[in-house]
Protein backbone atom coordinates (compact mmCIF):
# COMPACT_ATOMS: atom_id res chain seq x y z
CA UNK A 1 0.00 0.00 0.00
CA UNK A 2 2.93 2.12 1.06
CA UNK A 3 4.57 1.72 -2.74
CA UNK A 4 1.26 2.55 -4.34
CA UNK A 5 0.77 6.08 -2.46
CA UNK A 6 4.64 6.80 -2.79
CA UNK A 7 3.64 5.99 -6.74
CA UNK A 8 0.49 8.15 -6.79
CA UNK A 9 2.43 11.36 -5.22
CA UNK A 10 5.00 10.60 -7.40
CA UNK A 11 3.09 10.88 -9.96
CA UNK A 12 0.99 14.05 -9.01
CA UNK A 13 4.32 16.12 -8.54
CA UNK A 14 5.58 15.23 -11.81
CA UNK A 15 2.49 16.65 -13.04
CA UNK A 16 2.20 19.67 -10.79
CA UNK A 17 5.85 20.61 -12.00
CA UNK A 18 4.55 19.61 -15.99
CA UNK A 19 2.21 22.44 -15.65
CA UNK A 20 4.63 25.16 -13.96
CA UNK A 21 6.88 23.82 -16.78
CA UNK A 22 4.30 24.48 -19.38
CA UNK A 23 3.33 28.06 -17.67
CA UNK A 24 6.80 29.21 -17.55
CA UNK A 25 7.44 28.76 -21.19
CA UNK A 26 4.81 30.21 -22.03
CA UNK A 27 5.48 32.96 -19.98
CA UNK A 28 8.08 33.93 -21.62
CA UNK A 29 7.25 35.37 -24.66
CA UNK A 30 3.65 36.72 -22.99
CA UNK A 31 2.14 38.21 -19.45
CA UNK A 32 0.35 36.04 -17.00
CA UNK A 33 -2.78 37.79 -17.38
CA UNK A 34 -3.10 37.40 -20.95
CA UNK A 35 -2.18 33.24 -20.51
CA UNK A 36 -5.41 30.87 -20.46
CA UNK A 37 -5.51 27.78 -18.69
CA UNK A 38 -6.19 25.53 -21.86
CA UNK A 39 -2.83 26.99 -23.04
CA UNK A 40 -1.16 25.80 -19.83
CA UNK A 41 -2.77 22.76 -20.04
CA UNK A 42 -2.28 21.60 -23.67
CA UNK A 43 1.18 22.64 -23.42
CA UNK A 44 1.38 20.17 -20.74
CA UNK A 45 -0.09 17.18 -22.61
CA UNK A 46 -3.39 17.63 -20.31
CA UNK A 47 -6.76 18.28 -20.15
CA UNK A 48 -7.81 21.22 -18.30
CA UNK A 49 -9.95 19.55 -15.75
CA UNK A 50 -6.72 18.82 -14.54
CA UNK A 51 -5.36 21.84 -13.65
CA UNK A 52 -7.39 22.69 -10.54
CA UNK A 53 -6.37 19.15 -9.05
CA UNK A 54 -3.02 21.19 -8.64
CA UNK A 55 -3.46 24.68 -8.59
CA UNK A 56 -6.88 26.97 -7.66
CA UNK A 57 -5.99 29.54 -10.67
CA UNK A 58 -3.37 30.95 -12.87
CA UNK A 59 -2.72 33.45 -10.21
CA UNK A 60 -2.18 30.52 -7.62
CA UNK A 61 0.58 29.04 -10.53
CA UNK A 62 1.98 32.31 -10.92
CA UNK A 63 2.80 32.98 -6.79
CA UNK A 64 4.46 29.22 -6.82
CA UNK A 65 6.46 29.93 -9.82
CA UNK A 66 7.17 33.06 -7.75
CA UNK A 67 8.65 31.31 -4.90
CA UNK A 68 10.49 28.64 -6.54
CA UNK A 69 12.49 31.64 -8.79
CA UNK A 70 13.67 33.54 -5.92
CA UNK A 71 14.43 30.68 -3.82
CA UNK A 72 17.99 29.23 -4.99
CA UNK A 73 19.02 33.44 -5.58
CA UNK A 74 18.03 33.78 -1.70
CA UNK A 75 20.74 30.98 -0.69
CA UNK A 76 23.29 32.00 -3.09
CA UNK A 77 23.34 35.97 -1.68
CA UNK A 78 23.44 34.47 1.81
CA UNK A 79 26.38 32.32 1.28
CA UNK A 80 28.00 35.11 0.00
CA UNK A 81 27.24 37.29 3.09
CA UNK A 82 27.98 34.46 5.31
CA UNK A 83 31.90 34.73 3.77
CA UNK A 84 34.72 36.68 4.50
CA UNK A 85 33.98 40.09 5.79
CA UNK A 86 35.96 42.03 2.82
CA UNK A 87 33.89 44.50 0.95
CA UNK A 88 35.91 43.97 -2.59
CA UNK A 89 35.45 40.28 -2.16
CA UNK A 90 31.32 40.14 -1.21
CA UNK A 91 30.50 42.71 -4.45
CA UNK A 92 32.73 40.40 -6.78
CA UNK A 93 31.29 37.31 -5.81
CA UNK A 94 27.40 38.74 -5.10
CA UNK A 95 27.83 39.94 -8.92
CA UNK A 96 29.25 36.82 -10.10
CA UNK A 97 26.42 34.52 -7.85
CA UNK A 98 23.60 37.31 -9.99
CA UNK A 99 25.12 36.42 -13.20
CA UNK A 100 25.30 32.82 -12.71
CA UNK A 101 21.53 32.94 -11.96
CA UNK A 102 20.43 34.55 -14.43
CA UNK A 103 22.26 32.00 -16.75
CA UNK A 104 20.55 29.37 -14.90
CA UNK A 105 17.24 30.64 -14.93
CA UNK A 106 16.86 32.72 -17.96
CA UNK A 107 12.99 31.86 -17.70
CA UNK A 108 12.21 32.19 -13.81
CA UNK A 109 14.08 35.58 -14.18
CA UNK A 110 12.42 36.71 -17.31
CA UNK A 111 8.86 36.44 -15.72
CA UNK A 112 9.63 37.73 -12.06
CA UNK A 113 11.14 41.29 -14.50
CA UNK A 114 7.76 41.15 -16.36
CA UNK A 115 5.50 40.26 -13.22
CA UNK A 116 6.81 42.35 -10.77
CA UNK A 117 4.45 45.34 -12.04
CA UNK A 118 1.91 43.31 -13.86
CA UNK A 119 -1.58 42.65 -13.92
CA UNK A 120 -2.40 40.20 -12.01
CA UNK A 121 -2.37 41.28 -8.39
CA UNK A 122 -1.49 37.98 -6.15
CA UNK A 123 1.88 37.71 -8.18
CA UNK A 124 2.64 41.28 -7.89
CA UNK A 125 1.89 41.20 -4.23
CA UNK A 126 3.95 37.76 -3.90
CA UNK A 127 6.82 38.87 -5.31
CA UNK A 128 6.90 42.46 -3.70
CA UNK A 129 6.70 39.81 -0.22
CA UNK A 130 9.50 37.46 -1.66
CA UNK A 131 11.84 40.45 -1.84
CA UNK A 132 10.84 42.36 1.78
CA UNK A 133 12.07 39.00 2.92
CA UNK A 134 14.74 38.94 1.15
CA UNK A 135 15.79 41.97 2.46
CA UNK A 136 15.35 40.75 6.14
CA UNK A 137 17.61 38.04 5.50
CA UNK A 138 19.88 40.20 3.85
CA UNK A 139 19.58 42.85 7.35
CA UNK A 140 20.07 40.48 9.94
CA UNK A 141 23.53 38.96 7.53
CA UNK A 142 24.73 42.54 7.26
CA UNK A 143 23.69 42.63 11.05
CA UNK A 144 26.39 40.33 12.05
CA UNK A 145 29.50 42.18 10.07
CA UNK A 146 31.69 43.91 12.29
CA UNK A 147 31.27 47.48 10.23
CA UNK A 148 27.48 47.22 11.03
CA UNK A 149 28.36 47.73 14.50
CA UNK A 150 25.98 50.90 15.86
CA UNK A 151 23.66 50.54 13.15
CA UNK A 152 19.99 50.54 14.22
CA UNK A 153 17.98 48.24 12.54
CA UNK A 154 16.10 50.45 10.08
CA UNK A 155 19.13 51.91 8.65
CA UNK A 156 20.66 47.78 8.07
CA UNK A 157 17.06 47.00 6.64
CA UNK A 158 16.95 50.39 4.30
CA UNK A 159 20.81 49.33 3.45
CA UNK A 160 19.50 45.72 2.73
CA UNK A 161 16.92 46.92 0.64
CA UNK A 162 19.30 49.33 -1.44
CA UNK A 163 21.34 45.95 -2.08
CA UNK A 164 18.33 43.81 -3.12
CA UNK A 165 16.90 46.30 -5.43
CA UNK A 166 20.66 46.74 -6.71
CA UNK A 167 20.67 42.94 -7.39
CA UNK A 168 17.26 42.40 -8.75
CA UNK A 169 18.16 45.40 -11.70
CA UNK A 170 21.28 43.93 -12.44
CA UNK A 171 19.60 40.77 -13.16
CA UNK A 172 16.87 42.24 -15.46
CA UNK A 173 19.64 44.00 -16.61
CA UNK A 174 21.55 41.23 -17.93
CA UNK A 175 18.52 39.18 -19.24
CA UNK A 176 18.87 39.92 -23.50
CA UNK A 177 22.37 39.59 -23.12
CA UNK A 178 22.76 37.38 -26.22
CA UNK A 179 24.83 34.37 -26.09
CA UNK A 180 27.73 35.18 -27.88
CA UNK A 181 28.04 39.15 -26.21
CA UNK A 182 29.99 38.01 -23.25
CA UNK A 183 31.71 41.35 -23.73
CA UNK A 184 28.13 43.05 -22.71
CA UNK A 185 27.65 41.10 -19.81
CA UNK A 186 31.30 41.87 -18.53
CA UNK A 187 30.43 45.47 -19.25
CA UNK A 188 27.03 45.32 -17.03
CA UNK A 189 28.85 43.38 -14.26
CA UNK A 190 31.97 46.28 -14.23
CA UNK A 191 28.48 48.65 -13.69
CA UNK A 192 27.29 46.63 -11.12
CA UNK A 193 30.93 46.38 -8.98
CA UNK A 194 31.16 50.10 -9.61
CA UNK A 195 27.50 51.36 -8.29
CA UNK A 196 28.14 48.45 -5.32
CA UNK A 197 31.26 49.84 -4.23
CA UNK A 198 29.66 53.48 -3.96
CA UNK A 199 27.09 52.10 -1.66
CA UNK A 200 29.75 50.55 0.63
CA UNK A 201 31.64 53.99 0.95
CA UNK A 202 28.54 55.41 1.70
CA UNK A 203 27.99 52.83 4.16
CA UNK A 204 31.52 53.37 5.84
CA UNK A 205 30.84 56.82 6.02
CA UNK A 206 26.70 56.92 6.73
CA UNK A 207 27.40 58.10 10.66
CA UNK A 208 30.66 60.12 10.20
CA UNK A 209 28.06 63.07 10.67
C-alpha cells in the first residue's frame, strides 16, 4: 500500500511541476494575465480539468512559480554574506552569484522582470513579499559584520533593501544579453561592482556626521 501512495504522489508532482513547466514557457514570450488555462494545459499534454487538481488559478501558478524563482538566488546571496567580511570580495562574488543565476534561470528571471508590475495582483503582491524577505535576510547577515556595529535596525534594513533592489536590476539587466556578447555582460557586471562599491563607501561613512 505504502509503494502505491509513494507511486500516486509521485506521480501528481511530476504533473504539478509539468504544468509550472508548461506556464513558464509560455510565460516567456507573454504576461500572466493574458495566458489561459487551456494553453497551460495543452502545453502540458493535459486536459484542463486537470489543472485545478493542482493549482486553484493561474494566479495561484503564478505565486508558486514566484517562490520557486527567488528561492535558490536567496541561498546563493546568503552564502555570500555568510563569507569573509571584505567588501571587494562580497560585491565580486554577489555579482558573479547574480550572473550565474540569471544564466541558470533565464525563464524564472524573465517572468519575475515582467511580473513584478503586472496585472495580475497575487503575483505582484507575492513577489513584492518574496523580496521584503529577502531583504530581512539580507539585514540580519549585514547585522552580524563587524562594520554594522551601531547601526539601528532600520538603517541595516533600508541598506539591505538598497542591495536587493541593486541585485534584482542587475539581473533584469543582464537578461537579453545574447549568447555570444559576453563582452556586454562583462560590461554590465563592471556597472554593477562600480555602483556596489559606492554604496559601501557610503555605508563606511553613513554616521561620520
Amino acid at each position: 500500500m505504502s509503494h502505491t501512495i509513494g507511486v500516486r504522489q509521485a506521480q501528481k508532482q511530476q504533473t504539478r511541476r509539468a504544468l509550472l513547466d508548461a506556464g513558464l514557457h509560455l510565460l516567456e514570450g507573454q504576461n500572466l494575465s493574458s495566458l489561459g488555462v487551456r494553453e497551460v494545459t495543452r502545453e502540458a499534454g493535459m486536459s484542463p480539468a486537470g489543472f485545478y487538481r493542482h493549482f486553484r488559478d493561474l494566479a495561484d501558478l503564478g505565486v508558486t512559480l514566484v517562490e520557486e524563482s527567488l528561492a535558490s538566488l536567496h541561498g546563493m546571496v546568503l552564502a555570500v554574506l555568510a563569507g569573509p567580511d571584505d567588501a571587494e570580495e562580497l560585491i565580486d562574488r554577489a555579482v558573479d552569484v547574480v550572473a550565474e543565476h540569471v544564466r541558470a534561470h533565464r525563464a524564472h528571471v524573465r517572468f519575475l522582470a515582467r511580473e513584478r508590475h503586472g496585472g495580475v495582483r497575487p503575483v505582484r503582491e507575492a513577489i513584492r513579499a518574496e523580496l521584503t524577505r529577502f531583504a530581512d535576510e539580507v539585514a540580519a547577515a549585514l547585522a552580524a559584520q563587524p562594520v554594522s556595529a551601531g547601526w539601528s535596525p532600520d538603517d541595516l534594513l533600508m541598506l539591505a533593501e538598497l542591495y536587493v533592489e541593486h541585485l534584482v536590476s542587475t539581473a533584469t539587466a543582464l537578461l537579453d544579453v545574447p549568447a555570444d556578447r559576453p563582452d556586454l555582460e562583462q560590461r554590465i557586471g563592471q556597472v554593477a561592482r562600480r555602483q556596489l562599491r559606492l554604496i559601501s563607501v557610503g555605508r563606511r561613512h553613513w554616521h561620520d556626521s
